[in-house]
N, C-alpha and C. Protein backbone atom coordinates (compact mmCIF):
# COMPACT_ATOMS: atom_id res chain seq x y z
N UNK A 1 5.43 11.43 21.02
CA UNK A 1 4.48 10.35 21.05
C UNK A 1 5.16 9.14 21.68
N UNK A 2 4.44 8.30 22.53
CA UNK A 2 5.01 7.65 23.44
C UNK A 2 3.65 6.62 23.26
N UNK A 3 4.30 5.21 23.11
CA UNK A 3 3.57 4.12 23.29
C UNK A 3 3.99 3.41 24.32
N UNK A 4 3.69 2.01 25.23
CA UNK A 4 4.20 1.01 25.76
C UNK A 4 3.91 -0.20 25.17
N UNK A 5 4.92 -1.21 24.81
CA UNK A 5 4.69 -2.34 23.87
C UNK A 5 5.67 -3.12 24.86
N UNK A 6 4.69 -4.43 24.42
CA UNK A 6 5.57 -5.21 24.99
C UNK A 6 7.20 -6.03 24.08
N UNK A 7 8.18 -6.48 24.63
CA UNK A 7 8.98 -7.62 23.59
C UNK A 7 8.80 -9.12 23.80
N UNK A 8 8.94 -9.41 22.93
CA UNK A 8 8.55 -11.01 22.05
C UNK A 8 9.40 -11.98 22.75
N UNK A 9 9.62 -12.98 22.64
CA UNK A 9 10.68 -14.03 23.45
C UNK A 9 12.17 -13.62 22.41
N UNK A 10 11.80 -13.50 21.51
CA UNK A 10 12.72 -13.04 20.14
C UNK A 10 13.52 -11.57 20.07
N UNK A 11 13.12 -10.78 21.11
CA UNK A 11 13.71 -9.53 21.41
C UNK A 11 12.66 -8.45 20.25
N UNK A 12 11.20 -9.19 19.63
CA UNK A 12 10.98 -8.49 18.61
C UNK A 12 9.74 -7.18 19.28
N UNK A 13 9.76 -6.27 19.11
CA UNK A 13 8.86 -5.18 18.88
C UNK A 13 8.05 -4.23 17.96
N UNK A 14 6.62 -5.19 18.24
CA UNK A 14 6.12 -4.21 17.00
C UNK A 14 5.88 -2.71 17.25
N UNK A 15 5.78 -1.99 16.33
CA UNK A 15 6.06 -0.71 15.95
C UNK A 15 4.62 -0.04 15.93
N UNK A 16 4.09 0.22 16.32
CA UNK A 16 2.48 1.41 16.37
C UNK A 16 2.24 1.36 14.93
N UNK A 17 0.98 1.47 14.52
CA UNK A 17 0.96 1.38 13.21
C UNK A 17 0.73 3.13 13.07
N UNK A 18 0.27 3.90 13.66
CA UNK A 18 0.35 5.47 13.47
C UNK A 18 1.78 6.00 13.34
N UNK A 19 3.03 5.40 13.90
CA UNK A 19 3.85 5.64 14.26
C UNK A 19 4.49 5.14 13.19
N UNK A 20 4.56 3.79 12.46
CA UNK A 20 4.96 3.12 11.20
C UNK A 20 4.47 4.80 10.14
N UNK A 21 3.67 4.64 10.20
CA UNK A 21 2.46 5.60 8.82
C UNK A 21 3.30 6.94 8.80
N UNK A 22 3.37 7.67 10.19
CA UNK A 22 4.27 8.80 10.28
C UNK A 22 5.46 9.16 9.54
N UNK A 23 6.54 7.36 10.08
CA UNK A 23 7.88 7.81 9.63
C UNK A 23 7.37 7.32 8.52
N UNK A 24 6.74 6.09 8.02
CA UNK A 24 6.90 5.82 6.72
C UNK A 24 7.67 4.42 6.76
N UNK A 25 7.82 3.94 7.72
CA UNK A 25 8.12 2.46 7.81
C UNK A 25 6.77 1.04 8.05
N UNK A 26 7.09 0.71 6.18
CA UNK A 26 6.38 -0.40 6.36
C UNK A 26 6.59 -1.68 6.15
N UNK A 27 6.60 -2.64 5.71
CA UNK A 27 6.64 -3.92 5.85
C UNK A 27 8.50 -4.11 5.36
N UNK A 28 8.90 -4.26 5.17
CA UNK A 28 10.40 -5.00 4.47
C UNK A 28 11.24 -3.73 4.36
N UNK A 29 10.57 -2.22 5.14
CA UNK A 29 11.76 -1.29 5.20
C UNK A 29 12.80 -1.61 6.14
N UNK A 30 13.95 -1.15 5.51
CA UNK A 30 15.17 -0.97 6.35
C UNK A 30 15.31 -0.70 7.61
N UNK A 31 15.87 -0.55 8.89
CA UNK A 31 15.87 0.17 9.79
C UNK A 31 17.21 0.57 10.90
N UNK A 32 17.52 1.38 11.09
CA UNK A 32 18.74 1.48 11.75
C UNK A 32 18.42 1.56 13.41
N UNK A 33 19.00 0.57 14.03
CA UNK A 33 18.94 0.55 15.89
C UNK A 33 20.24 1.53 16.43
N UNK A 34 20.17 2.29 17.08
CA UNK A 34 21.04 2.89 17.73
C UNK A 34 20.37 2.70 19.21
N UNK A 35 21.43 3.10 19.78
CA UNK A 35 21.51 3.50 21.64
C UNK A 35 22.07 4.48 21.92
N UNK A 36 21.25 5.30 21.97
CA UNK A 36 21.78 7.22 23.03
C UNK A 36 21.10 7.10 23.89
N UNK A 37 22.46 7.15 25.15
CA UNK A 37 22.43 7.02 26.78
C UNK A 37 21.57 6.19 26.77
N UNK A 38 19.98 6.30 27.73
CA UNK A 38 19.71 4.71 28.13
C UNK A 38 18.38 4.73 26.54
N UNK A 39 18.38 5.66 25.70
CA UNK A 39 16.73 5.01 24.56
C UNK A 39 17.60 4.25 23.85
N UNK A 40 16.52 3.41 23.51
CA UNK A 40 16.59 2.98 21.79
C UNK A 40 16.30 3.66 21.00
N UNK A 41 16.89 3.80 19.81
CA UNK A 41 16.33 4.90 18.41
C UNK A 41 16.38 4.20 17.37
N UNK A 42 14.86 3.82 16.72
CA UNK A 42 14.41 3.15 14.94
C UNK A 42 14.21 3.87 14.50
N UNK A 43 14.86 3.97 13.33
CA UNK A 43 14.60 4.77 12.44
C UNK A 43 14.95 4.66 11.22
N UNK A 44 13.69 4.76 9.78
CA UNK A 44 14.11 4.38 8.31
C UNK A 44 15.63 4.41 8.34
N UNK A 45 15.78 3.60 7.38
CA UNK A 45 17.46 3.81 6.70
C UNK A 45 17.66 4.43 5.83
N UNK A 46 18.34 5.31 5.63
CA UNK A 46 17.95 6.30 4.47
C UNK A 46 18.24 5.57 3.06
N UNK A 47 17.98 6.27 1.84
CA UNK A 47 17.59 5.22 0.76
C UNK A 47 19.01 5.76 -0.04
N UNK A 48 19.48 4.77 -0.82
CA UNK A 48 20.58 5.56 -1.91
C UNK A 48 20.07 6.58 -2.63
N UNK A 49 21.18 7.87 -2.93
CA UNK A 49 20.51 9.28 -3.46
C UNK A 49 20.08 8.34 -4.59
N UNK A 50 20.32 7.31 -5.72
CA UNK A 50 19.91 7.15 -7.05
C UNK A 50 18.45 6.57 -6.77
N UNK A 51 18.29 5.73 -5.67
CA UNK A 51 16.54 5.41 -5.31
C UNK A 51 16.13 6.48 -4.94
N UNK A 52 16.01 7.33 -4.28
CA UNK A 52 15.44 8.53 -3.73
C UNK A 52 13.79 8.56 -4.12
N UNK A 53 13.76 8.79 -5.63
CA UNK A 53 12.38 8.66 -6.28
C UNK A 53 11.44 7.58 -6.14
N UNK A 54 12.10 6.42 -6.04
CA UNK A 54 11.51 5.24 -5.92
C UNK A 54 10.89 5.29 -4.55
N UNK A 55 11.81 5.27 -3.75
CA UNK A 55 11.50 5.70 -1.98
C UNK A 55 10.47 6.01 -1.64
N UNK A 56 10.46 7.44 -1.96
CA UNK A 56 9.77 8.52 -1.79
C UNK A 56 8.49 8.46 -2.12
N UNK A 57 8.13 7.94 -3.20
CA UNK A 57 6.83 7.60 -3.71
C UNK A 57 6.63 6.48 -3.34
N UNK A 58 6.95 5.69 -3.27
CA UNK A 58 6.87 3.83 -2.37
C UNK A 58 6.56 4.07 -1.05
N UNK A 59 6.64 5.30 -0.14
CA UNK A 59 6.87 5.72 0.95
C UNK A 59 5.52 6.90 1.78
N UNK A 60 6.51 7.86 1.81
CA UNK A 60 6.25 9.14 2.22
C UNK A 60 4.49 9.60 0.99
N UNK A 61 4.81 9.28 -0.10
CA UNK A 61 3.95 10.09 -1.53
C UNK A 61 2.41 9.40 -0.83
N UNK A 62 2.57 8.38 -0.42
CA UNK A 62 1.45 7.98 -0.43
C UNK A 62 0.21 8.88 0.93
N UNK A 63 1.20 9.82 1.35
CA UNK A 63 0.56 10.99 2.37
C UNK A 63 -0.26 12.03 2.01
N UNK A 64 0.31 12.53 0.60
CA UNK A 64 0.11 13.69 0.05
C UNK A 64 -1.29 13.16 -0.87
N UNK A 65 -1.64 14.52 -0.40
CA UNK A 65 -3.29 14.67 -1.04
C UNK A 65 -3.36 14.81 -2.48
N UNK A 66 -2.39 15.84 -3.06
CA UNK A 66 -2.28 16.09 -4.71
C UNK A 66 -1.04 15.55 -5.21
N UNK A 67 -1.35 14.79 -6.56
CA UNK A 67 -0.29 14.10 -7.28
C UNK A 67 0.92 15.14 -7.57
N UNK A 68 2.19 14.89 -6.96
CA UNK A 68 3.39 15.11 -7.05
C UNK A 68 4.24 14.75 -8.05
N UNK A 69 4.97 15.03 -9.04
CA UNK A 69 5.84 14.30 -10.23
C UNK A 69 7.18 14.51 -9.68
N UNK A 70 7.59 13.47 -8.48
CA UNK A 70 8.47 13.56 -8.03
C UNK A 70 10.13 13.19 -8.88
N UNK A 71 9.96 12.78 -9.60
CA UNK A 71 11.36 12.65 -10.65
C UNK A 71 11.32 14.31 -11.73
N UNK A 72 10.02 14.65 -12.02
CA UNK A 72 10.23 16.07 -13.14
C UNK A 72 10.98 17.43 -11.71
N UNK A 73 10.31 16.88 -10.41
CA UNK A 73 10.87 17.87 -9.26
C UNK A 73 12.23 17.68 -8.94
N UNK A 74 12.34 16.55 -9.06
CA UNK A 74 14.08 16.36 -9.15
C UNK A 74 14.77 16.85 -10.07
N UNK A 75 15.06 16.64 -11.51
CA UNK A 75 15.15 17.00 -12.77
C UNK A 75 15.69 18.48 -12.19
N UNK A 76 14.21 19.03 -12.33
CA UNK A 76 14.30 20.67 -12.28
C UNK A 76 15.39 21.24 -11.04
N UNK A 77 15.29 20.25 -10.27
CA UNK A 77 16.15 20.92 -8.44
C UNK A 77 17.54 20.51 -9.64
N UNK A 78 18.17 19.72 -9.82
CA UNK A 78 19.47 18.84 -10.50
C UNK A 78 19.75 20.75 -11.50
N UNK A 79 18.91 20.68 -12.15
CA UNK A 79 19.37 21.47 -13.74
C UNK A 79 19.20 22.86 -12.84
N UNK A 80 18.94 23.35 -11.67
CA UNK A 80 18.89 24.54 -11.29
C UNK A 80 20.49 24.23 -10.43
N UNK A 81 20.13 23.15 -9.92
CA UNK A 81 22.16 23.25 -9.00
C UNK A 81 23.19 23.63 -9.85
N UNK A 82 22.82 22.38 -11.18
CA UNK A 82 23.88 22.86 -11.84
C UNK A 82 24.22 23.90 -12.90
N UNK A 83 23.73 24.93 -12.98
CA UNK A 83 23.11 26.01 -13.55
C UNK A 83 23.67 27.05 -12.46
N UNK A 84 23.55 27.09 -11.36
CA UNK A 84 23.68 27.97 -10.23
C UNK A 84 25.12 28.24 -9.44
């Protein structure tokens, strides 16, 4: 997916809002700028493993059609690693 946007006097670029919704970047998320060869690359910052839950549901959850209990899914993944 490919947009053309313009930049700001400020070097600022807004972000597609389909394209925000996709990755999951919205207002006061993080973001990491890199440069490979001549692109730019934005992209979320990933969250500390102990937020993960918070994230995720602050985030991404709000995609999914059926309610997820994303901390009892953690739990269970945790007590099967360490079990295994």
């Amino acid at each position: 997916m490919e947009k053309k946007m313009k930049v700001g006097p400020k070097g600022q670029v807004v972000i597609p809002k389909d394209i925000r919704n996709i990755t999951g970047i919205k207002e006061n998320t993080e973001v990491i700028v890199s440069l490979k060869d001549d692109k730019i690359i934005i992209k979320p910052a990933k969250p500390l493993t102990e937020s993960y839950s918070k994230y995720y549901t602050s985030t991404y959850s709000k995609k999914l059609k059926d309610y997820i209990d994303i901390n009892k899914m953690l739990d269970e993944e945790y007590g099967r690693n360490i079990l295994h």
